[in-house]
PDB file of N, CA and C in Angstrom:
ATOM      1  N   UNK A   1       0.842  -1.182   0.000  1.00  0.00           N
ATOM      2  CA  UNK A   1       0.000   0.000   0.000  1.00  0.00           C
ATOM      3  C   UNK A   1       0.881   1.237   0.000  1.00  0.00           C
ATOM      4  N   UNK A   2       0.893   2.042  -1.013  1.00  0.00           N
ATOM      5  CA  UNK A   2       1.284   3.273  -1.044  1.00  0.00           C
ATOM      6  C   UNK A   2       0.783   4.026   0.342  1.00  0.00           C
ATOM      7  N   UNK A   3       2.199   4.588   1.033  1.00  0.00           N
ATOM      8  CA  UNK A   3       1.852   5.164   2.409  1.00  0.00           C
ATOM      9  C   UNK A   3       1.497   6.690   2.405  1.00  0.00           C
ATOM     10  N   UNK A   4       1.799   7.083   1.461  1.00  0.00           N
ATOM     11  CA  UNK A   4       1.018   8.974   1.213  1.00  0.00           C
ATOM     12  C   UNK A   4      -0.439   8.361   0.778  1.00  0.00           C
ATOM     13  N   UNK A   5      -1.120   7.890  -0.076  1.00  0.00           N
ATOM     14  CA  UNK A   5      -2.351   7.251   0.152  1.00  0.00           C
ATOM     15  C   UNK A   5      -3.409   6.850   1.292  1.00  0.00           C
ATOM     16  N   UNK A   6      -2.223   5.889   2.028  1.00  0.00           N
ATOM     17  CA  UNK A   6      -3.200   5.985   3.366  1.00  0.00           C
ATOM     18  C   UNK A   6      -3.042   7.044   3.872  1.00  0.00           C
ATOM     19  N   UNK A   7      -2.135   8.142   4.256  1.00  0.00           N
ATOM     20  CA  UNK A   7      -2.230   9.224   5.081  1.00  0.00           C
ATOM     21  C   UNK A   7      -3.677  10.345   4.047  1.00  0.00           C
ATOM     22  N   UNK A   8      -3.972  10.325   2.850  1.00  0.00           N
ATOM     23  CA  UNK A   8      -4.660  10.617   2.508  1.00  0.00           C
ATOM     24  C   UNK A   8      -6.104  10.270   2.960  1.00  0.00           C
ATOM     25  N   UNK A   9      -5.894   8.832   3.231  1.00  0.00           N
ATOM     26  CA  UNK A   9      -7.318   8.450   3.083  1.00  0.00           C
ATOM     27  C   UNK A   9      -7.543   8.335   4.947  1.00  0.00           C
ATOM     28  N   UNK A  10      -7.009   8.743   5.645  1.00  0.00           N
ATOM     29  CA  UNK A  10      -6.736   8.659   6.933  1.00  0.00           C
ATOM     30  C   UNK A  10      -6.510  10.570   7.403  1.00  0.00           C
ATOM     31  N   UNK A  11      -7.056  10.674   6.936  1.00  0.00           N
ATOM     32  CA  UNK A  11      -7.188  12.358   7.107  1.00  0.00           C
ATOM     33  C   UNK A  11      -8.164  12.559   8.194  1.00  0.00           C
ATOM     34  N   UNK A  12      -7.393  14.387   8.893  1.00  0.00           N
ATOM     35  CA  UNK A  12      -8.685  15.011   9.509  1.00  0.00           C
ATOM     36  C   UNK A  12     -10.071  15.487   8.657  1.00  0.00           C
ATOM     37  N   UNK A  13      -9.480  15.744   7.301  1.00  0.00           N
ATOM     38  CA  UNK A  13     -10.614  15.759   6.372  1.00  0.00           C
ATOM     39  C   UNK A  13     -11.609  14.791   6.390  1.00  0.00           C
ATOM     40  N   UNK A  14     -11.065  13.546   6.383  1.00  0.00           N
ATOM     41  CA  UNK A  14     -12.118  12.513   5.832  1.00  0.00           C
ATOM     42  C   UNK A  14     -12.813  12.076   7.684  1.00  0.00           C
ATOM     43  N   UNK A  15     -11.964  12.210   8.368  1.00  0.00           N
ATOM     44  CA  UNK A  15     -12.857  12.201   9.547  1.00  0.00           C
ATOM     45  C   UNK A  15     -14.313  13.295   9.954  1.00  0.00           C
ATOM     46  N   UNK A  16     -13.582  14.659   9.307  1.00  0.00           N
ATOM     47  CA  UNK A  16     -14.826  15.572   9.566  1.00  0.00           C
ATOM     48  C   UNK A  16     -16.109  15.432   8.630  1.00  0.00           C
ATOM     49  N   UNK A  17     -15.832  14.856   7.409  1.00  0.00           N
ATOM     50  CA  UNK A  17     -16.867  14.626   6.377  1.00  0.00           C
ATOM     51  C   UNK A  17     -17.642  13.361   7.270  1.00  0.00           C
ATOM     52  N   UNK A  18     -17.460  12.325   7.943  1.00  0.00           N
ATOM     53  CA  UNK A  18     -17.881  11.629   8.388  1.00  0.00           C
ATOM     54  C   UNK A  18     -19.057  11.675   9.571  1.00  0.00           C
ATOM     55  N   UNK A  19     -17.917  12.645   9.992  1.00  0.00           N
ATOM     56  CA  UNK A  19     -18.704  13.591  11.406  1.00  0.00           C
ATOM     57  C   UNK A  19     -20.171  14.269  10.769  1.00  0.00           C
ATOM     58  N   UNK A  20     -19.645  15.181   9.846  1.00  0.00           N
ATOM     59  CA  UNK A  20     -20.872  15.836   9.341  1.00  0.00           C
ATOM     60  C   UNK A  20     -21.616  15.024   8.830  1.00  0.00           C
ATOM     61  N   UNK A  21     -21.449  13.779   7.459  1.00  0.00           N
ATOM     62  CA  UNK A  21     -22.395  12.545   7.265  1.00  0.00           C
ATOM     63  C   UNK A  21     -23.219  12.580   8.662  1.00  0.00           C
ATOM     64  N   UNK A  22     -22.559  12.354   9.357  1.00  0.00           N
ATOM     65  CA  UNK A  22     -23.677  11.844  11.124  1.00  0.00           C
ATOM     66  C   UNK A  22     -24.408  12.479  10.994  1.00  0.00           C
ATOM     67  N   UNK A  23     -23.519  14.072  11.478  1.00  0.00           N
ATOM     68  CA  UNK A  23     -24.696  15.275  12.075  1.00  0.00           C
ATOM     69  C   UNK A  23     -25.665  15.291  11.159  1.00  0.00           C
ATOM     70  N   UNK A  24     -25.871  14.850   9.752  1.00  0.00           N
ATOM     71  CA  UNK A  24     -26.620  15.479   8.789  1.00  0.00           C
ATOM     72  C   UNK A  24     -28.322  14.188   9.250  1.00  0.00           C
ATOM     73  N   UNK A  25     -27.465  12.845   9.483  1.00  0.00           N
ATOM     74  CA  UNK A  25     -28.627  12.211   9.567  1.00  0.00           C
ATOM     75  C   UNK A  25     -28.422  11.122   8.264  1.00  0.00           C
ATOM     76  N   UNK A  26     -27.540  11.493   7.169  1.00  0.00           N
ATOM     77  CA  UNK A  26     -27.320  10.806   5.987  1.00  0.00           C
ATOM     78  C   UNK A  26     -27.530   9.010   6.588  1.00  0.00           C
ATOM     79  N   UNK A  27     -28.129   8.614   5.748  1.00  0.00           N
ATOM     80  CA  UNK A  27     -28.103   7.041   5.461  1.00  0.00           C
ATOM     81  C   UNK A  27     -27.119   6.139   5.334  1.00  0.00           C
ATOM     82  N   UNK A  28     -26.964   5.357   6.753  1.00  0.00           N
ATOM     83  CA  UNK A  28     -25.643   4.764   6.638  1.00  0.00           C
ATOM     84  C   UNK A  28     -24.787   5.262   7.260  1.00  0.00           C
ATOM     85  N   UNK A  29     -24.689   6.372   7.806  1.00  0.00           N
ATOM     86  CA  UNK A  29     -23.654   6.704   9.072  1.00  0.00           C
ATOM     87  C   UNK A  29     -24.288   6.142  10.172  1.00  0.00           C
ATOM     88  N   UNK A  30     -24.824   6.610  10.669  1.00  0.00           N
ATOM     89  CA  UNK A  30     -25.712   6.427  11.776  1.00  0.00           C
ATOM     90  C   UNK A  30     -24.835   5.907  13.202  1.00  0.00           C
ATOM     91  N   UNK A  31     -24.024   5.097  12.367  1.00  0.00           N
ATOM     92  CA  UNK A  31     -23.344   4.199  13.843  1.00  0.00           C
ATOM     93  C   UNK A  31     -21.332   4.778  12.846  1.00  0.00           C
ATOM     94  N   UNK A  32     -21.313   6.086  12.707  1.00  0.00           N
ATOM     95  CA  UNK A  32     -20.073   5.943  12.234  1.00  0.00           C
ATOM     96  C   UNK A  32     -18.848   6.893  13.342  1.00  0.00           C
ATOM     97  N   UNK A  33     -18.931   7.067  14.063  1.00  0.00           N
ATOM     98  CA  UNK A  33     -18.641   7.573  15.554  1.00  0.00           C
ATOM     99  C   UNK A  33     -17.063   6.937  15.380  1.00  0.00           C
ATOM    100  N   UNK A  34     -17.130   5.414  15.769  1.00  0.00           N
ATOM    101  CA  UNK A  34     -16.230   4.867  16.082  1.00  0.00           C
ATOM    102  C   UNK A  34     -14.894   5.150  15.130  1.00  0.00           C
ATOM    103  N   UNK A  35     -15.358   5.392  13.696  1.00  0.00           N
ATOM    104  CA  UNK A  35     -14.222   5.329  12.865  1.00  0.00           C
ATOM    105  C   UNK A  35     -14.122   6.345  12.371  1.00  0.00           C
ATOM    106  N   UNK A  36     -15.038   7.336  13.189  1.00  0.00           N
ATOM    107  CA  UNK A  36     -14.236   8.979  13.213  1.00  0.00           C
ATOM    108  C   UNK A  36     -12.788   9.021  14.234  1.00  0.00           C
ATOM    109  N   UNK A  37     -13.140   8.412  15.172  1.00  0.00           N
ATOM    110  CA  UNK A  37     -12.195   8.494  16.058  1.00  0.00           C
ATOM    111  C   UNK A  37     -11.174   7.449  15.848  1.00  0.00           C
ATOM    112  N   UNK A  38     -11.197   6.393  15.208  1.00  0.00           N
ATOM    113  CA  UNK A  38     -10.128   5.398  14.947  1.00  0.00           C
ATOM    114  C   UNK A  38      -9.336   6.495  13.949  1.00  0.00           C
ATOM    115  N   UNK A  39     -10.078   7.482  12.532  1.00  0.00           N
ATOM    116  CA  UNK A  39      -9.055   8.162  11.677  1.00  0.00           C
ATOM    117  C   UNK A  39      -8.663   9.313  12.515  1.00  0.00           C
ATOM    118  N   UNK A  40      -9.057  10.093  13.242  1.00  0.00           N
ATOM    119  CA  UNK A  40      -8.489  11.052  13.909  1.00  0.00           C
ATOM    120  C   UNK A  40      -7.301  10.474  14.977  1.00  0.00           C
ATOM    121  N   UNK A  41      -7.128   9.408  15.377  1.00  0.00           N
ATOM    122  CA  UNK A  41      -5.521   8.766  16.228  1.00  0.00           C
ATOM    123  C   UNK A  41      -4.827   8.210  15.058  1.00  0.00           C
ATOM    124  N   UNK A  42      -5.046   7.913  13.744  1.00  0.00           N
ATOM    125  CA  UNK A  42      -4.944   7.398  12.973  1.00  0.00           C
ATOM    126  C   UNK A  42      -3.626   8.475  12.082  1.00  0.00           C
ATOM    127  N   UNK A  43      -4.577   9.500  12.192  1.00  0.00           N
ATOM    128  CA  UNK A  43      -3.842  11.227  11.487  1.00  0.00           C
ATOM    129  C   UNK A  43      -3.233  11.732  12.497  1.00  0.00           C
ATOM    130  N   UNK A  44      -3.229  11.526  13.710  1.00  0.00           N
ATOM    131  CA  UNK A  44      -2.878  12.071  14.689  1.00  0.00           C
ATOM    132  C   UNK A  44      -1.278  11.207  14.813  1.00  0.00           C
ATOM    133  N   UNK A  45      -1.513  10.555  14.699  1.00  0.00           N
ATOM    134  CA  UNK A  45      -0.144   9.344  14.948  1.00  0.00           C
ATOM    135  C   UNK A  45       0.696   9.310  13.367  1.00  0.00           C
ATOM    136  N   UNK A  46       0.048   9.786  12.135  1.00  0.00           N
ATOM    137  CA  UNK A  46       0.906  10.441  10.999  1.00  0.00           C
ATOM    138  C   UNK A  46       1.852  11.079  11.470  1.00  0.00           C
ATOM    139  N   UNK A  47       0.992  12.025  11.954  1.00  0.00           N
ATOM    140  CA  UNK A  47       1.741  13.789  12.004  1.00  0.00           C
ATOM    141  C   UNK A  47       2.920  13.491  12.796  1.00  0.00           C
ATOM    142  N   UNK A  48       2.859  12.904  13.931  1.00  0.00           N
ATOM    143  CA  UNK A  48       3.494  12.944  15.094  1.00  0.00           C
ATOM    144  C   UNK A  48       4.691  11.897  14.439  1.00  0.00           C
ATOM    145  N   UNK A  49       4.517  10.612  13.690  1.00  0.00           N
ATOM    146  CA  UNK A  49       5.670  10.510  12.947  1.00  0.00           C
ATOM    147  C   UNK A  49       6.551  10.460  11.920  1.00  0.00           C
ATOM    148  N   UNK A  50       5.959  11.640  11.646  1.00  0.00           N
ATOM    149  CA  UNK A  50       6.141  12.486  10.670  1.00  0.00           C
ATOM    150  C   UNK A  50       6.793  13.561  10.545  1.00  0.00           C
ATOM    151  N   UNK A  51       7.116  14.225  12.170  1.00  0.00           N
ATOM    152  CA  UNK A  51       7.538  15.209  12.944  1.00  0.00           C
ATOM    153  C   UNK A  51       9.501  15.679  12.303  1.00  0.00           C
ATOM    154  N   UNK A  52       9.665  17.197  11.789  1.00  0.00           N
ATOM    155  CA  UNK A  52      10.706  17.172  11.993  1.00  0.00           C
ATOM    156  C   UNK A  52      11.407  18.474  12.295  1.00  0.00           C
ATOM    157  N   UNK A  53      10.017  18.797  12.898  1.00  0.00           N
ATOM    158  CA  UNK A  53      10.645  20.437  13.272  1.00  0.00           C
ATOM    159  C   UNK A  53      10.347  20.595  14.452  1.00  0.00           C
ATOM    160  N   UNK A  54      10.908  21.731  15.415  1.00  0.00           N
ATOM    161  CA  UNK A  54      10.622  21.856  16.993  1.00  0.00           C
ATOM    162  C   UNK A  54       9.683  23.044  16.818  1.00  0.00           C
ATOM    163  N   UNK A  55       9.671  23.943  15.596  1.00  0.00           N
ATOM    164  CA  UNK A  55       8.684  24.946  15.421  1.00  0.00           C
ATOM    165  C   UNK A  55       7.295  24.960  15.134  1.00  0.00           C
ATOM    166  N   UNK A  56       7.247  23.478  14.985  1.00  0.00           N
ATOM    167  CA  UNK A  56       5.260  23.306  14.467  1.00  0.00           C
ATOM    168  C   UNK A  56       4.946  23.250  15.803  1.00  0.00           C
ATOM    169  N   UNK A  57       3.380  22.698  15.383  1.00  0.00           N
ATOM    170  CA  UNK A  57       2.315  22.749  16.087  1.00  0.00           C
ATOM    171  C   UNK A  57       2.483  21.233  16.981  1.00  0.00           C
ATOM    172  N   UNK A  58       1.059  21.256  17.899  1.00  0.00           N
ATOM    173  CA  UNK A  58       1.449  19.813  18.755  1.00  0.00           C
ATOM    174  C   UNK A  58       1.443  19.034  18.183  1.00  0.00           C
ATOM    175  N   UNK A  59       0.982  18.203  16.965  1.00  0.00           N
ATOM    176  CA  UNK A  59       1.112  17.061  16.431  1.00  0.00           C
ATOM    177  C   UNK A  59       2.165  16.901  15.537  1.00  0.00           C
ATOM    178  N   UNK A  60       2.313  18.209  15.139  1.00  0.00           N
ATOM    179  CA  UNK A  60       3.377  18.369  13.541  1.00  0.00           C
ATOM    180  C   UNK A  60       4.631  18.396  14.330  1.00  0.00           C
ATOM    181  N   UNK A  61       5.016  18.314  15.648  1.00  0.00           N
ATOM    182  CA  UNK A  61       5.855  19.308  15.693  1.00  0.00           C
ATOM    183  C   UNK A  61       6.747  17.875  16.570  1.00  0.00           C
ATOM    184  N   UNK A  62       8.039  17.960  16.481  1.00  0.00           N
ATOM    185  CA  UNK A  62       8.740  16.191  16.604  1.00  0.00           C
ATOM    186  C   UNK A  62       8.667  15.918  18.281  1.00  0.00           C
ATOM    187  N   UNK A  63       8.432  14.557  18.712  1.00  0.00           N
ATOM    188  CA  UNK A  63       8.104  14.437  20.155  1.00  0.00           C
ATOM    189  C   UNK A  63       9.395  14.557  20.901  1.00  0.00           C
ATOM    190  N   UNK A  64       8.911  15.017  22.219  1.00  0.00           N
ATOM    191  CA  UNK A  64      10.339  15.624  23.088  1.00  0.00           C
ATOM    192  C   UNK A  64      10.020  15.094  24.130  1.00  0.00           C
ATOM    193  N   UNK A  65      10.778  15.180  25.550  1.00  0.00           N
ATOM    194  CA  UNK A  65      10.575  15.113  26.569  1.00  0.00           C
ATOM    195  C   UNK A  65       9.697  16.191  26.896  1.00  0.00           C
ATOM    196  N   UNK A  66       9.875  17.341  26.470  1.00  0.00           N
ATOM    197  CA  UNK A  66       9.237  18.665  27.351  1.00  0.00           C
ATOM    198  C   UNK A  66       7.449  18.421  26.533  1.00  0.00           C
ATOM    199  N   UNK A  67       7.153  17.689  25.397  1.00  0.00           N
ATOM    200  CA  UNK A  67       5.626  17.874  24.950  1.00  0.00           C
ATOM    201  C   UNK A  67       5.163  16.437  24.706  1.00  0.00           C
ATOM    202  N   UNK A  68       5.698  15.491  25.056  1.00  0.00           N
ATOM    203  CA  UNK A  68       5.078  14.065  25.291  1.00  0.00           C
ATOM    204  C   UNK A  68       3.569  14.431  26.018  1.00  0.00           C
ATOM    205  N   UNK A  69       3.343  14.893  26.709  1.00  0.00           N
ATOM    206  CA  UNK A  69       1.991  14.725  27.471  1.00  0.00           C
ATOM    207  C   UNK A  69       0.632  15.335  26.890  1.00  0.00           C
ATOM    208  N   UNK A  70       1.185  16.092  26.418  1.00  0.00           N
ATOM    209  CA  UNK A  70       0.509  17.203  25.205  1.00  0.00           C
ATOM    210  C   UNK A  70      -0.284  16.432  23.875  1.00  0.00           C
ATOM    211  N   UNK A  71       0.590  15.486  23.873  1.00  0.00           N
ATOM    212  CA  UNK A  71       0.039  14.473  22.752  1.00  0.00           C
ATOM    213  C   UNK A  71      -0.915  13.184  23.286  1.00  0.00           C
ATOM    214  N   UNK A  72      -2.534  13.626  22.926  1.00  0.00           N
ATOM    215  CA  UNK A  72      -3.609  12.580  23.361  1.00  0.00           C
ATOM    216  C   UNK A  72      -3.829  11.256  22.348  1.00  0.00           C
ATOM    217  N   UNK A  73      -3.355  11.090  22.023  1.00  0.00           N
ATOM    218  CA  UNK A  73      -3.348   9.677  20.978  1.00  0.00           C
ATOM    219  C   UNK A  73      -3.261   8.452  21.982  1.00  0.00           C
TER     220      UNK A  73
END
């Protein structure tokens, strides 16, 4: 499996479209909760190793001693 693919298809994007599918009521989400939150630790655990700067943000940004705790995954 091409691994920029899954990080594609493992997006905060495709988690929020999911989310909204719910909120909307659409057919067939109904019970899709769980695998909003499986792709959001999913993208969350990309970023984080993926990390190669001390200047990003909490997920983007490479794990340290001083921001380990910071990271909810």
């Amino acid at each position: 499996m091409n691994v920029k693919l899954a990080a594609q298809t493992m997006s905060t994007s495709v988690a929020s479209a999911l989310k909204y599918a719910f909120q909307l009521g659409c057919e067939g989400f109904d019970s899709c909760l769980g695998t909003v939150n499986f792709v959001s630790i999913i993208d969350h655990l990309f970023d984080i190793f993926n990390s190669r700067t001390l200047l990003a943000n909490v997920y983007k940004s490479e794990l340290r001693r001083e921001n380990y705790l910071d990271v909810d995954c």
